[in-house]
Each structure stands twice: as C-alpha cells, then as structure tokens.
C-alpha atoms as a PDB file:
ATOM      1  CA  UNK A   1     -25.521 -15.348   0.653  1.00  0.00           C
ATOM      2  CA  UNK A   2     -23.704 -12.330  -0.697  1.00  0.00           C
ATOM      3  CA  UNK A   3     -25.409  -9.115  -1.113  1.00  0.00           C
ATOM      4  CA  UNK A   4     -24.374  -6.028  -2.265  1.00  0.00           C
ATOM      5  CA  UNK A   5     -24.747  -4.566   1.079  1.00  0.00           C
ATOM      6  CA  UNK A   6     -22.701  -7.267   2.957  1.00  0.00           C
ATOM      7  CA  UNK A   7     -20.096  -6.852   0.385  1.00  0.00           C
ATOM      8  CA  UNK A   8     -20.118  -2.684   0.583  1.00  0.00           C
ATOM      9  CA  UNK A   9     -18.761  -3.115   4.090  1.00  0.00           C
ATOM     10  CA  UNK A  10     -15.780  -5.099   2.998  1.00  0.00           C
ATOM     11  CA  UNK A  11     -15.434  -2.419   0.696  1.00  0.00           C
ATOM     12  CA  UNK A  12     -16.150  -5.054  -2.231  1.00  0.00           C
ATOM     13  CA  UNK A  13     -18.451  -5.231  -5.166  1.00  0.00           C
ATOM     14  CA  UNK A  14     -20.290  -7.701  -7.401  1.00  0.00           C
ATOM     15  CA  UNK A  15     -17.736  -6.357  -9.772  1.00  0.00           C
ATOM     16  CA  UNK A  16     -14.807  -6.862  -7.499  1.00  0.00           C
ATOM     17  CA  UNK A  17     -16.245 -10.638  -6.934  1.00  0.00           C
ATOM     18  CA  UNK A  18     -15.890 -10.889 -10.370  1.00  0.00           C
ATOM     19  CA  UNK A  19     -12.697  -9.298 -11.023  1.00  0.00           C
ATOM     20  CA  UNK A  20     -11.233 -11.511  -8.531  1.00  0.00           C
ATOM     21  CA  UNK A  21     -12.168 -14.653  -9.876  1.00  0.00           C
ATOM     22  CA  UNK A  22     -11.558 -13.691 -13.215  1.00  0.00           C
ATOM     23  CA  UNK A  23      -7.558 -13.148 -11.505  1.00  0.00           C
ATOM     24  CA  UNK A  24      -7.886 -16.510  -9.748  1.00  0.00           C
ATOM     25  CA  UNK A  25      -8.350 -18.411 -13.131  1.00  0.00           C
ATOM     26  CA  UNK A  26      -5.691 -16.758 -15.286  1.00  0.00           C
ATOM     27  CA  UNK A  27      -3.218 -17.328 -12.333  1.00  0.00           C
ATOM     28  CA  UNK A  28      -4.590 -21.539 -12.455  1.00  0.00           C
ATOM     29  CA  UNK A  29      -4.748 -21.357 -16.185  1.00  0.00           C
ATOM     30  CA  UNK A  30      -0.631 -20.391 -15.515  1.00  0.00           C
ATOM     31  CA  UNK A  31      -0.172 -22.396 -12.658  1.00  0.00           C
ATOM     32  CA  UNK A  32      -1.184 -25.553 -14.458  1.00  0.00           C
ATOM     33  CA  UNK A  33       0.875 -25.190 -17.659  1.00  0.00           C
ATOM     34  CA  UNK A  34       3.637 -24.867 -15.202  1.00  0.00           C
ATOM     35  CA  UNK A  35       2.538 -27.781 -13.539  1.00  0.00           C
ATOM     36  CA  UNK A  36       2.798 -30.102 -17.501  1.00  0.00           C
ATOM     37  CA  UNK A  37       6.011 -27.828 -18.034  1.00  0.00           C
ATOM     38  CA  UNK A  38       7.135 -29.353 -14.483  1.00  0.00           C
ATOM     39  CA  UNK A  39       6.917 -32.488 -15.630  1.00  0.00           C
ATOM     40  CA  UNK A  40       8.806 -31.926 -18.732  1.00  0.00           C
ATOM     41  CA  UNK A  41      11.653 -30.591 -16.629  1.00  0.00           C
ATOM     42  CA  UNK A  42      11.456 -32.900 -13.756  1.00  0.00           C
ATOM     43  CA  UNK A  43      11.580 -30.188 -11.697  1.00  0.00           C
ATOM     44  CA  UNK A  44       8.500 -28.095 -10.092  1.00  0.00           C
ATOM     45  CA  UNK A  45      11.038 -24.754  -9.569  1.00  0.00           C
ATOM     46  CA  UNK A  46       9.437 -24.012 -12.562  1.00  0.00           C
ATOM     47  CA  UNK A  47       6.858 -22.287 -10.320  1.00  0.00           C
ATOM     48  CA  UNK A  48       9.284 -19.387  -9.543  1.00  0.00           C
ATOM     49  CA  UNK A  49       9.018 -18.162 -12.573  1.00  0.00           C
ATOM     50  CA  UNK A  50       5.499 -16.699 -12.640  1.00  0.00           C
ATOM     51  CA  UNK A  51       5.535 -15.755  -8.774  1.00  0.00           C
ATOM     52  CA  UNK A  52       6.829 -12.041  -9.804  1.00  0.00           C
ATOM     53  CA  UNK A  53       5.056 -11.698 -12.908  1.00  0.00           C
ATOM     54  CA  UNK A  54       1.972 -12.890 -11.747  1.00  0.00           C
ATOM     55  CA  UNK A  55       1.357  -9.175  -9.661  1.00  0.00           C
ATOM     56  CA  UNK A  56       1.751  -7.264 -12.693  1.00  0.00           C
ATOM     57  CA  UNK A  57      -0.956  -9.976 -14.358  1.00  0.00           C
ATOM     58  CA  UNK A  58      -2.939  -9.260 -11.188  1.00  0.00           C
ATOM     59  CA  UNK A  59      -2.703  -4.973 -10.909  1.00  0.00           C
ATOM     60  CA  UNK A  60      -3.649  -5.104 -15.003  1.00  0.00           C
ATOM     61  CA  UNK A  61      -6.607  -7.191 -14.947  1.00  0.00           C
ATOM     62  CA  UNK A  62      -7.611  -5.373 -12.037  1.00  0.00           C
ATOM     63  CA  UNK A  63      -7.009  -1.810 -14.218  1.00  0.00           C
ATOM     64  CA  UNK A  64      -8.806  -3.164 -17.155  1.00  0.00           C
ATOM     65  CA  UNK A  65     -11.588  -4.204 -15.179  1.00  0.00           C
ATOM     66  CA  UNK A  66     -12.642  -1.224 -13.555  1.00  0.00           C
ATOM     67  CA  UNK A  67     -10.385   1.670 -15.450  1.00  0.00           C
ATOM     68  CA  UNK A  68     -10.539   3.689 -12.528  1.00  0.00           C
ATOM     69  CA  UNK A  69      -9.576   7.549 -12.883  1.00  0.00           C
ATOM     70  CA  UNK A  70      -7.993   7.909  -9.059  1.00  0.00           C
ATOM     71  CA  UNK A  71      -4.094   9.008  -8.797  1.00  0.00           C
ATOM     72  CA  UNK A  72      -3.903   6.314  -5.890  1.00  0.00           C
ATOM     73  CA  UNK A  73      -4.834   3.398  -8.402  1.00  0.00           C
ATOM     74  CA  UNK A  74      -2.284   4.693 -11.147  1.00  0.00           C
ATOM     75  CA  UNK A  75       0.591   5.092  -8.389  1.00  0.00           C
ATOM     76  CA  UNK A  76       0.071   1.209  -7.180  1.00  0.00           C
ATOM     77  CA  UNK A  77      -0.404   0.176 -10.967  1.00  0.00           C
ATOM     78  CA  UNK A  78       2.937   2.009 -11.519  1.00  0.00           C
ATOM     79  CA  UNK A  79       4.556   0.393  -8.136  1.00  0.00           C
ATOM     80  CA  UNK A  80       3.278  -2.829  -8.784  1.00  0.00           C
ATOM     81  CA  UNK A  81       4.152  -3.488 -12.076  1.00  0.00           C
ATOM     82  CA  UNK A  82       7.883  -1.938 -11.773  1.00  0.00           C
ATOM     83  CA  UNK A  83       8.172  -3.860  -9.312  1.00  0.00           C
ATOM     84  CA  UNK A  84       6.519  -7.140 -10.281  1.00  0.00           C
ATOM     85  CA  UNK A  85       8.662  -6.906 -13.888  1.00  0.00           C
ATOM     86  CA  UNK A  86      12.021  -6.944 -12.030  1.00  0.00           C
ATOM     87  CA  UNK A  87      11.651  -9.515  -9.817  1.00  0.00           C
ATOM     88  CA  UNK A  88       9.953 -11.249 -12.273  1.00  0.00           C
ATOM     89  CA  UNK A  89      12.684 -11.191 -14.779  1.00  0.00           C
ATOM     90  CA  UNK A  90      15.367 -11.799 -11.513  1.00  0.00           C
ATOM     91  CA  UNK A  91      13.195 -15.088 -10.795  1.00  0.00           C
ATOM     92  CA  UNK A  92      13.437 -16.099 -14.341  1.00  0.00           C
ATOM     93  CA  UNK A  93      16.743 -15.682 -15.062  1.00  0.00           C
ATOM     94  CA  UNK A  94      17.803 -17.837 -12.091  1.00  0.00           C
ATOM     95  CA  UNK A  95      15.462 -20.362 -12.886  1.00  0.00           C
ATOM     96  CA  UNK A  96      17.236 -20.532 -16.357  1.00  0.00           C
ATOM     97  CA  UNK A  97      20.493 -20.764 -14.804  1.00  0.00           C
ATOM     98  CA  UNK A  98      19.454 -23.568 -12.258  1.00  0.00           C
ATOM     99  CA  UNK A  99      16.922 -25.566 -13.714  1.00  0.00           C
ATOM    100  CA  UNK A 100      18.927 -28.030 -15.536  1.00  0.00           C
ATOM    101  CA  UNK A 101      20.953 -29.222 -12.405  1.00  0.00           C
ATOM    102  CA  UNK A 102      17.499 -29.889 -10.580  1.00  0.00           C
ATOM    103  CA  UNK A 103      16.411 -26.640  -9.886  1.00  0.00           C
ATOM    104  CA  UNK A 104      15.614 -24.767  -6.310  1.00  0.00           C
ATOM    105  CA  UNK A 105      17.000 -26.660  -3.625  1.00  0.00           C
ATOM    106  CA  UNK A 106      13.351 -26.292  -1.467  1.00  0.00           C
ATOM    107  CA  UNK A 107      11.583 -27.896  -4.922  1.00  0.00           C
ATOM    108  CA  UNK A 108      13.979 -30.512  -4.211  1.00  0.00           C
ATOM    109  CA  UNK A 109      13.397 -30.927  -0.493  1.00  0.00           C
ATOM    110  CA  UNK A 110       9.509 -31.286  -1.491  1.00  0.00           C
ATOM    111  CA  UNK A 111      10.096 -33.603  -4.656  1.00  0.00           C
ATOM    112  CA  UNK A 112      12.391 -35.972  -1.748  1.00  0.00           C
ATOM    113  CA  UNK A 113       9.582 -36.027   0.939  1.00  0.00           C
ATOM    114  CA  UNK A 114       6.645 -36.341  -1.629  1.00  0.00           C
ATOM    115  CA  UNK A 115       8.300 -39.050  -3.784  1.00  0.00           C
ATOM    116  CA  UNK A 116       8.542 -41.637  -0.788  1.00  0.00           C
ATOM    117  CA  UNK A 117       4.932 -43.349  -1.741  1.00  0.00           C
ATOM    118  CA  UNK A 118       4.913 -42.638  -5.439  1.00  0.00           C
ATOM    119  CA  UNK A 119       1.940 -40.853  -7.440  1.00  0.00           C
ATOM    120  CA  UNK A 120       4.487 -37.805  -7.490  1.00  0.00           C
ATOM    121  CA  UNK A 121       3.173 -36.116 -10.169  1.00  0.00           C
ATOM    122  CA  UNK A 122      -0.384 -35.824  -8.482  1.00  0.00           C
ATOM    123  CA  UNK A 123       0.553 -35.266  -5.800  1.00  0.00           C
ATOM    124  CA  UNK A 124       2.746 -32.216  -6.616  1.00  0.00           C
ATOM    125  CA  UNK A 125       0.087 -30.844  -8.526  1.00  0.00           C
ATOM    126  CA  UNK A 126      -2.384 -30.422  -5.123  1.00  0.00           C
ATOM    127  CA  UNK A 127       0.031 -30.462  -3.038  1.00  0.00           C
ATOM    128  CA  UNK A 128       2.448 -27.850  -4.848  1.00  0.00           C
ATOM    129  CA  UNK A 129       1.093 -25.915  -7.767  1.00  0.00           C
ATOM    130  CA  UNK A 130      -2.642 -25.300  -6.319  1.00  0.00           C
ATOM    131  CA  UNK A 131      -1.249 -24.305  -2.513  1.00  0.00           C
ATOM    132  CA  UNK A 132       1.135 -21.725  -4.727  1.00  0.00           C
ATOM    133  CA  UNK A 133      -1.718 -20.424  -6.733  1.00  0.00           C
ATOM    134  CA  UNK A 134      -3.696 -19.573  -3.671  1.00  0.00           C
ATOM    135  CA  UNK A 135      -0.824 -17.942  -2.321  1.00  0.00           C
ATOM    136  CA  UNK A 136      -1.078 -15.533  -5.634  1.00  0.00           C
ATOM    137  CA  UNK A 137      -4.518 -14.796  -4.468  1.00  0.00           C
ATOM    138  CA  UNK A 138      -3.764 -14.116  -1.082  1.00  0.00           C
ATOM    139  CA  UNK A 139      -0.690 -12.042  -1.923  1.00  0.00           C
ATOM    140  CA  UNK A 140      -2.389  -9.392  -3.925  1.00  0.00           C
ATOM    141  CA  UNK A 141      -5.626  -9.086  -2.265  1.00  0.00           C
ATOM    142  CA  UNK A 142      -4.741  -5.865  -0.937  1.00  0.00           C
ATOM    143  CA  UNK A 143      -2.980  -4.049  -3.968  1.00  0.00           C
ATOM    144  CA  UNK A 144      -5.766  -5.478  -6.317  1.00  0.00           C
ATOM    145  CA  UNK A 145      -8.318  -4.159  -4.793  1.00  0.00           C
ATOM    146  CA  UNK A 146      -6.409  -1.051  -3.969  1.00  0.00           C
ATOM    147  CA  UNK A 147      -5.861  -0.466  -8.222  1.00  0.00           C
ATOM    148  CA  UNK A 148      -9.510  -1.396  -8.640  1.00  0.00           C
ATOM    149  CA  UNK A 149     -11.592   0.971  -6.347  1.00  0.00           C
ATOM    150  CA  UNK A 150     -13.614   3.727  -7.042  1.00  0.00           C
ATOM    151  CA  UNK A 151     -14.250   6.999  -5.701  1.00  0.00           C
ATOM    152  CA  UNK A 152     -10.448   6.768  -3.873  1.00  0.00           C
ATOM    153  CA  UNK A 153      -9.819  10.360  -1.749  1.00  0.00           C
ATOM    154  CA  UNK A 154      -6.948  12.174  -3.107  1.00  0.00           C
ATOM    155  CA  UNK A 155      -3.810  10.811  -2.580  1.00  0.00           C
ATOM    156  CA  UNK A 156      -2.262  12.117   1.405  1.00  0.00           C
ATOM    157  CA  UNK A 157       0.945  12.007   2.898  1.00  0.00           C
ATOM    158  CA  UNK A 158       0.884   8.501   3.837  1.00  0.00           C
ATOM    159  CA  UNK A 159       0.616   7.121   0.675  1.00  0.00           C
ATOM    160  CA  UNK A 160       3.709   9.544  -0.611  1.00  0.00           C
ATOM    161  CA  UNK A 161       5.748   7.937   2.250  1.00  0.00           C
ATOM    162  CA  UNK A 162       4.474   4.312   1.150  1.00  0.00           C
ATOM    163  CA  UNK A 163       5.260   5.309  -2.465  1.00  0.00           C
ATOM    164  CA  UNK A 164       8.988   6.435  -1.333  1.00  0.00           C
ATOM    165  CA  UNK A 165       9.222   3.281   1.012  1.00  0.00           C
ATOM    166  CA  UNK A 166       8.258   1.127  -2.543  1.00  0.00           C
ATOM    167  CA  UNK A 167      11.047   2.353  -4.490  1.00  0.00           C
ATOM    168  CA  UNK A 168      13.272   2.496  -1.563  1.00  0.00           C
ATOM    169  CA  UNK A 169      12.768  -1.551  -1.021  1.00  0.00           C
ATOM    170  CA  UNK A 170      12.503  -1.749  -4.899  1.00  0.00           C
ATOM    171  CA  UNK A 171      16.710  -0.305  -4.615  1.00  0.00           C
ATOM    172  CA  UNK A 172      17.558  -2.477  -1.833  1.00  0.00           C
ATOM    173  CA  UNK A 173      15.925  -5.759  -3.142  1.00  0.00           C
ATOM    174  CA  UNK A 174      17.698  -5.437  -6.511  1.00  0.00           C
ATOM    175  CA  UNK A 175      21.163  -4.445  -4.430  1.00  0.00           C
ATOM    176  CA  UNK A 176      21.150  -7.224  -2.590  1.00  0.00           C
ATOM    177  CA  UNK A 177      20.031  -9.731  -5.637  1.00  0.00           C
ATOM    178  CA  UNK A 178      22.977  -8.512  -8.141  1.00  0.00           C
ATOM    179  CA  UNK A 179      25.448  -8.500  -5.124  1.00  0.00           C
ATOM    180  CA  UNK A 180      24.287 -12.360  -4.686  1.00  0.00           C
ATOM    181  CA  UNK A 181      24.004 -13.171  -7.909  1.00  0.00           C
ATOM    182  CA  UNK A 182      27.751 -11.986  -8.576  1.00  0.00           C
ATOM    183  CA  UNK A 183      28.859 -14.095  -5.268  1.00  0.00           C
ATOM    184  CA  UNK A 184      27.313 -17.099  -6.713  1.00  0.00           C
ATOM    185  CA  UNK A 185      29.015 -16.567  -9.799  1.00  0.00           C
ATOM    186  CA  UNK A 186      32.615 -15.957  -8.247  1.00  0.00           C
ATOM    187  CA  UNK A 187      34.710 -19.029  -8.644  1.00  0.00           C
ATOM    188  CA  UNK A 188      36.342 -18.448  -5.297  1.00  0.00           C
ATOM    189  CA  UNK A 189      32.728 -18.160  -3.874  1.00  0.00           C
ATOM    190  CA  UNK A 190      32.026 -21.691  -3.181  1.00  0.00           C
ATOM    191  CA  UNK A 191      31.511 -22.771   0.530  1.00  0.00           C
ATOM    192  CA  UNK A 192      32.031 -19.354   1.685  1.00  0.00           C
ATOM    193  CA  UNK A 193      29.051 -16.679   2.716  1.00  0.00           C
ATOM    194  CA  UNK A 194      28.312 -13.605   1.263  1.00  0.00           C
ATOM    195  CA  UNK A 195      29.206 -10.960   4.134  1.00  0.00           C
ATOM    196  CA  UNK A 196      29.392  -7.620   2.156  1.00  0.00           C
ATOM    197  CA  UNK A 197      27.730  -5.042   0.904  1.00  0.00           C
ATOM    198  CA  UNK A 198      23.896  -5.177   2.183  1.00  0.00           C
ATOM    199  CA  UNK A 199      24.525  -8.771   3.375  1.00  0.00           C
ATOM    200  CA  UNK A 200      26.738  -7.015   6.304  1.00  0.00           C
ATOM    201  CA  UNK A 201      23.944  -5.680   7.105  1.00  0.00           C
ATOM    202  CA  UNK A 202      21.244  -8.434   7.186  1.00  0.00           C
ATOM    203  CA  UNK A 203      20.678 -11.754   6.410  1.00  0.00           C
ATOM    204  CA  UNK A 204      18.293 -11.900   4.363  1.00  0.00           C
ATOM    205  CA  UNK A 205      17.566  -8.205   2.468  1.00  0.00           C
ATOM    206  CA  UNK A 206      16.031  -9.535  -0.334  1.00  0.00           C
ATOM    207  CA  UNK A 207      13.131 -11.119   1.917  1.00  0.00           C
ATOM    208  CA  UNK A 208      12.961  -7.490   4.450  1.00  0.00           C
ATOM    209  CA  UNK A 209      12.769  -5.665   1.133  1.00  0.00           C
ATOM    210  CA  UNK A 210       9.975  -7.908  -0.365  1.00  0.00           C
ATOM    211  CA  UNK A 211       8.575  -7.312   2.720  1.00  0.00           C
ATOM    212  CA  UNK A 212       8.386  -3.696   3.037  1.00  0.00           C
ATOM    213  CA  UNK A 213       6.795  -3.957  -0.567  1.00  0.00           C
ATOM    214  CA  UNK A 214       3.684  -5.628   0.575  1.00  0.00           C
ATOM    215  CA  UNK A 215       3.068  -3.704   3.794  1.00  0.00           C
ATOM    216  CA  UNK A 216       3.959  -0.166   1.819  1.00  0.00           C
ATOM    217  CA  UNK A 217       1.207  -1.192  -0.304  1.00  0.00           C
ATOM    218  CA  UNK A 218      -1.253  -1.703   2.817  1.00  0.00           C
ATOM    219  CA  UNK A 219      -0.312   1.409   3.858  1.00  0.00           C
ATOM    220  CA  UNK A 220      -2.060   3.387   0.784  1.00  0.00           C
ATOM    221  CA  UNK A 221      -4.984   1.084   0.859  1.00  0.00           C
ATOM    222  CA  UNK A 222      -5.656   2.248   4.241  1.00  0.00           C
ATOM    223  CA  UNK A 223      -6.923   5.496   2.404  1.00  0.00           C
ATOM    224  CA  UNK A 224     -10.091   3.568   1.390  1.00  0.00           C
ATOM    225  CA  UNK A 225     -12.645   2.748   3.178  1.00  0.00           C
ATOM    226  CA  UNK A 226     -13.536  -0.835   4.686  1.00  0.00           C
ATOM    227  CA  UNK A 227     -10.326  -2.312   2.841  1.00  0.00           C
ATOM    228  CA  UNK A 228      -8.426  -2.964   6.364  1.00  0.00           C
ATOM    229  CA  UNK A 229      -8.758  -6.418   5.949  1.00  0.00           C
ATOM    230  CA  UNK A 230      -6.437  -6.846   3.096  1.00  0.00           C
ATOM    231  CA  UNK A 231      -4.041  -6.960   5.893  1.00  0.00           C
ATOM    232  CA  UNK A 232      -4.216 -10.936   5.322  1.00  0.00           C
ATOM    233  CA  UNK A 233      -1.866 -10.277   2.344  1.00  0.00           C
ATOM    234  CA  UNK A 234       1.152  -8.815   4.264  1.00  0.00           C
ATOM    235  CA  UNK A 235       0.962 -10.450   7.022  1.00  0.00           C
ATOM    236  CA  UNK A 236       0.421 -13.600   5.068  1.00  0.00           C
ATOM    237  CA  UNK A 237       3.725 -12.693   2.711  1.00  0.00           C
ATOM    238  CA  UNK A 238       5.440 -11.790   6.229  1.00  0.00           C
ATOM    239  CA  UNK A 239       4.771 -15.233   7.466  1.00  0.00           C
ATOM    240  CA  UNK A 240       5.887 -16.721   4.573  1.00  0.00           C
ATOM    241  CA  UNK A 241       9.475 -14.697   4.023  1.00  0.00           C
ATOM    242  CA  UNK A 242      10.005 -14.883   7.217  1.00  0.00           C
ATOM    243  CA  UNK A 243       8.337 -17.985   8.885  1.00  0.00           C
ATOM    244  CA  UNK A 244       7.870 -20.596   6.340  1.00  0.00           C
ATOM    245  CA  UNK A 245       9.862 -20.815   3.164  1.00  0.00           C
ATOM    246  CA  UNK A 246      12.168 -17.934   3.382  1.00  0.00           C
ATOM    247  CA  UNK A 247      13.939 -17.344   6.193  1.00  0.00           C
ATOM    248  CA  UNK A 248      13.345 -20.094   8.292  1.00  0.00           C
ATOM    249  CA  UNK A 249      14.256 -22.574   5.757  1.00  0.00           C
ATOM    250  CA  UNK A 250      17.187 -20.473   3.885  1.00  0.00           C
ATOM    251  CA  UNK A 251      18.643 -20.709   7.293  1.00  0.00           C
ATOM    252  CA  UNK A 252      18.383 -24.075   8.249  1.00  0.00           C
ATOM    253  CA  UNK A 253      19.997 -25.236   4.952  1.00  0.00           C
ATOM    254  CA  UNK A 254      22.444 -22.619   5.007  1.00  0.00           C
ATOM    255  CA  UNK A 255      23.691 -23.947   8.443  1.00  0.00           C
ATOM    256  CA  UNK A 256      24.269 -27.625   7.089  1.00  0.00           C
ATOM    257  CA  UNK A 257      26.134 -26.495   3.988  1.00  0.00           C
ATOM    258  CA  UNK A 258      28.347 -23.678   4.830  1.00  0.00           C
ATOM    259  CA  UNK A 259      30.144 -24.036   8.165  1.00  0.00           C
ATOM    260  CA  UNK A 260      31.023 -20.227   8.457  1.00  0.00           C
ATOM    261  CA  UNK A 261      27.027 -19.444   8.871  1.00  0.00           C
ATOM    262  CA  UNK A 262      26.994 -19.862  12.568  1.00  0.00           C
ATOM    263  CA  UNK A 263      29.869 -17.159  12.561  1.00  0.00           C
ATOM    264  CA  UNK A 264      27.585 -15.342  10.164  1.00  0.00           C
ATOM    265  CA  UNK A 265      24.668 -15.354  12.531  1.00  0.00           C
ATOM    266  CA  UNK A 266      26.185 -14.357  15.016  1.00  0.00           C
ATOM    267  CA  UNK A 267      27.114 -10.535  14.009  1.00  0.00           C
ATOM    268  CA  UNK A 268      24.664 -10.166  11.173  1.00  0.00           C
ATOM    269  CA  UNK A 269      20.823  -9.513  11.960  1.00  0.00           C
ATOM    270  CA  UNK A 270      18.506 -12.018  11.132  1.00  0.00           C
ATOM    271  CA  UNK A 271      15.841  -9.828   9.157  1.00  0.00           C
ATOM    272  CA  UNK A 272      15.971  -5.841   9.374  1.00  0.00           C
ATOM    273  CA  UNK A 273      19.373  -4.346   8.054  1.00  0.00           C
ATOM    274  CA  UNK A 274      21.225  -3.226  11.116  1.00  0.00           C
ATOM    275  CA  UNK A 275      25.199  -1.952  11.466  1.00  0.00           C
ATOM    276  CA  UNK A 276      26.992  -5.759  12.211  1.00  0.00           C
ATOM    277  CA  UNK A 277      28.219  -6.817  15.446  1.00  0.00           C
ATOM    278  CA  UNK A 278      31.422  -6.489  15.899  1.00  0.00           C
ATOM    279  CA  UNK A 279      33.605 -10.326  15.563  1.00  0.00           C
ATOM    280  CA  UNK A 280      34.141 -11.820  19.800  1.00  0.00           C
ATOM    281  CA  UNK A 281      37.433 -13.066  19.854  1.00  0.00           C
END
C-alpha cells in the first residue's frame, strides 16, 4: 500500500498521485475520440496529432494543480509548452496534408498486419490508441513532476545549460522539419533523398533534437530531490526515436523506396549531427 512516506522517497505525493491520474484520463478522454475520429478517417495517423500537444496538456494540468512559485517549474512550463505548441502544430499540419491518401506510412504498416484476422477496429483500439496513451504517460513523467514540485532549490548552472540545450534542439528540430517539409513539396523531389542543409549532417535531426529535449529536461529535474527515476521517460523516448518507431523503422522503409539511401548511409551519421564523410569513389 502507498503511504505518504513510501511515496516522499520517490519524491511523490498523494497530490502528485492525483495529479497524475487526473493527466492519464484527459490524455484517454483524447486518445479515444481519436480512436472514433480514426474510424471516420480510416486511418489511425490521426494519433499524431495530439502526440505534441498532449505535453503542453500535461505541464498545465500539472501547473494548475499545484501552482508552484519555483523559477525551475516556470522555466520547464515555458520550455515545455514552446516546445510542445510547435511540434504540435508541425504534427498537425502534416497530418492534414497526408491523411486523405491513407495517412502515415507506419499507421499503414500496422492497419496491414492487424487487418489479416479481422476485428480491426478493436483491435487498433488496444492494440494502438491505449499502447500510445501510455506512452504520453511515460513521456512526461519527468517534466510533470519537475513543473509540479515544491520547495525546488534555486535554479544552478545545470539547469541554465539544459535551458540553452532546449532551445538549441527547439532551432534544430524546426530546421530540419521546414527543410523536409520543403523537399517533400519540391516537384523534382520525388525518389531522391534529402542530403542538405542539417540532413548533411545526420539522418535523422528531427529525432536527435527530440531527443536532446527530453534528456535536457532530466537534466533540471536532477535539482530535486528523489526524482532520478524519471529517467524512464528519456530513456524510454530514446528507445523509441531511436530503437522502435523512429529510426529503426524510418530506415528500413527508406532503404526499400529510395535506392540512393544506401549511398546516403554511407557518409551521413545515423543519429548525432556530424561533418559527412566524404563520397569513396
């Protein structure tokens, strides 16, 4: 059973408890309109559309809960939500573009492989929407409970370098989104890979950006005490850009569609933006 001494030395409260639940159900309440939206659509990419948002949702509730008074929790609440709102409104907008020709190609991928024995629709709700709303939880465990804590020490040098890291990844995530999103829209784009700009550079620095996001934010909850376990959250998000849906699966589809990707690979680093190899002839 809980206690409120058990939960002091996660650095929790009965509050907190509450706080996050109260979270989990707005973010299912969401989740499962998407899910009857889905179905309207015929397409579950649908989903993307909240994943940004949803942090902003999360820091606010968290805010409103507890209203604490520390710099630390303002600075994350800032972070968070500049950051949440843009990629929200970047997920959105490409949803709106794609959605009527079937939507993300990975919603696709699981619509094929689920479809096989029927029952879809069930099926993509447990199997889809509820795995992606626990991955909301997960995500912003740490930054949550970093907005919501009392008592916080002054703000340190570490979290001014987290802070700078945030809107330095903030700058390169949005780069490297508008330089795709203009590739995409190019006419003399198609079956070619983008190479330029931050692409040179890596292959994926929307997903290294996202990244640094999550563990800047675990680097000024690190100023409270007994929250070091919130490390789930970017090392969770780092298995997923990287590991799971991101990365690992951008790549393999990239590979079967656009022949020049092997050539791409080869002089371009896989995740952290480094100067390209230079071309073997």
């Amino acid at each position: 059973m809980l206690t409120a001494s058990s939960l002091s030395q996660f650095g929790l409260s009965v509050a907190d408890i509450r706080m996050l639940a109260y979270v989990g159900l707005v973010h299912f309440a969401v989740v499962f309109c998407l899910w009857i939206i889905g179905r309207g659509h015929r397409n579950d990419s649908v989903l993307d559309v909240y994943w940004g948002f949803s942090f902003a949702v999360a820091v606010w509730i968290a805010y409103e809960f507890n209203t604490p008074e520390s710099a630390r929790s303002r600075l994350v609440l800032t972070l968070a939500t500049v950051w949440a709102g843009r990629l929200g409104y970047h997920l959105f907008s490409r949803w709106a573009r794609i959605h009527g020709s079937g939507g993300d190609l990975r919603y696709q991928d699981i619509k094929d492989k689920l479809s096989s024995s029927g029952c879809y629709a069930l099926k993509s709700l447990f199997l889809v929407y509820v795995p992606m709303w626990f991955a909301y939880v997960l995500a912003q465990l740490n930054m949550v409970l970093t907005v919501a804590a009392r008592n916080q020490p002054p703000l340190t040098v570490l979290d001014l370098v987290c802070a700078v890291g945030i809107v330095c990844a903030i700058v390169l995530e949005t780069a490297a989104d508008l330089q795709l999103d203009a590739f995409k829209a190019s006419p003399h784009s198609h079956g070619k890979v983008l190479d330029t700009g931050v692409w040179a550079w890596s292959r994926h620095p929307n997903y290294f950006a996202n990244c640094c996001c999550f563990w800047g934010f675990f680097g000024m909850s690190l100023q409270i005490p007994h929250l070091w376990w919130t490390i789930i959250s970017p090392l969770f998000m780092t298995w997923l850009l990287v590991g799971f849906t991101g990365k690992r699966w951008m790549e393999s589809h990239m590979r079967k569609r656009r022949p020049e990707y092997a050539d791409y690979i080869a002089r371009t680093s896989g995740f952290i933006p480094m100067p390209p190899r230079r071309h073997r002839s």
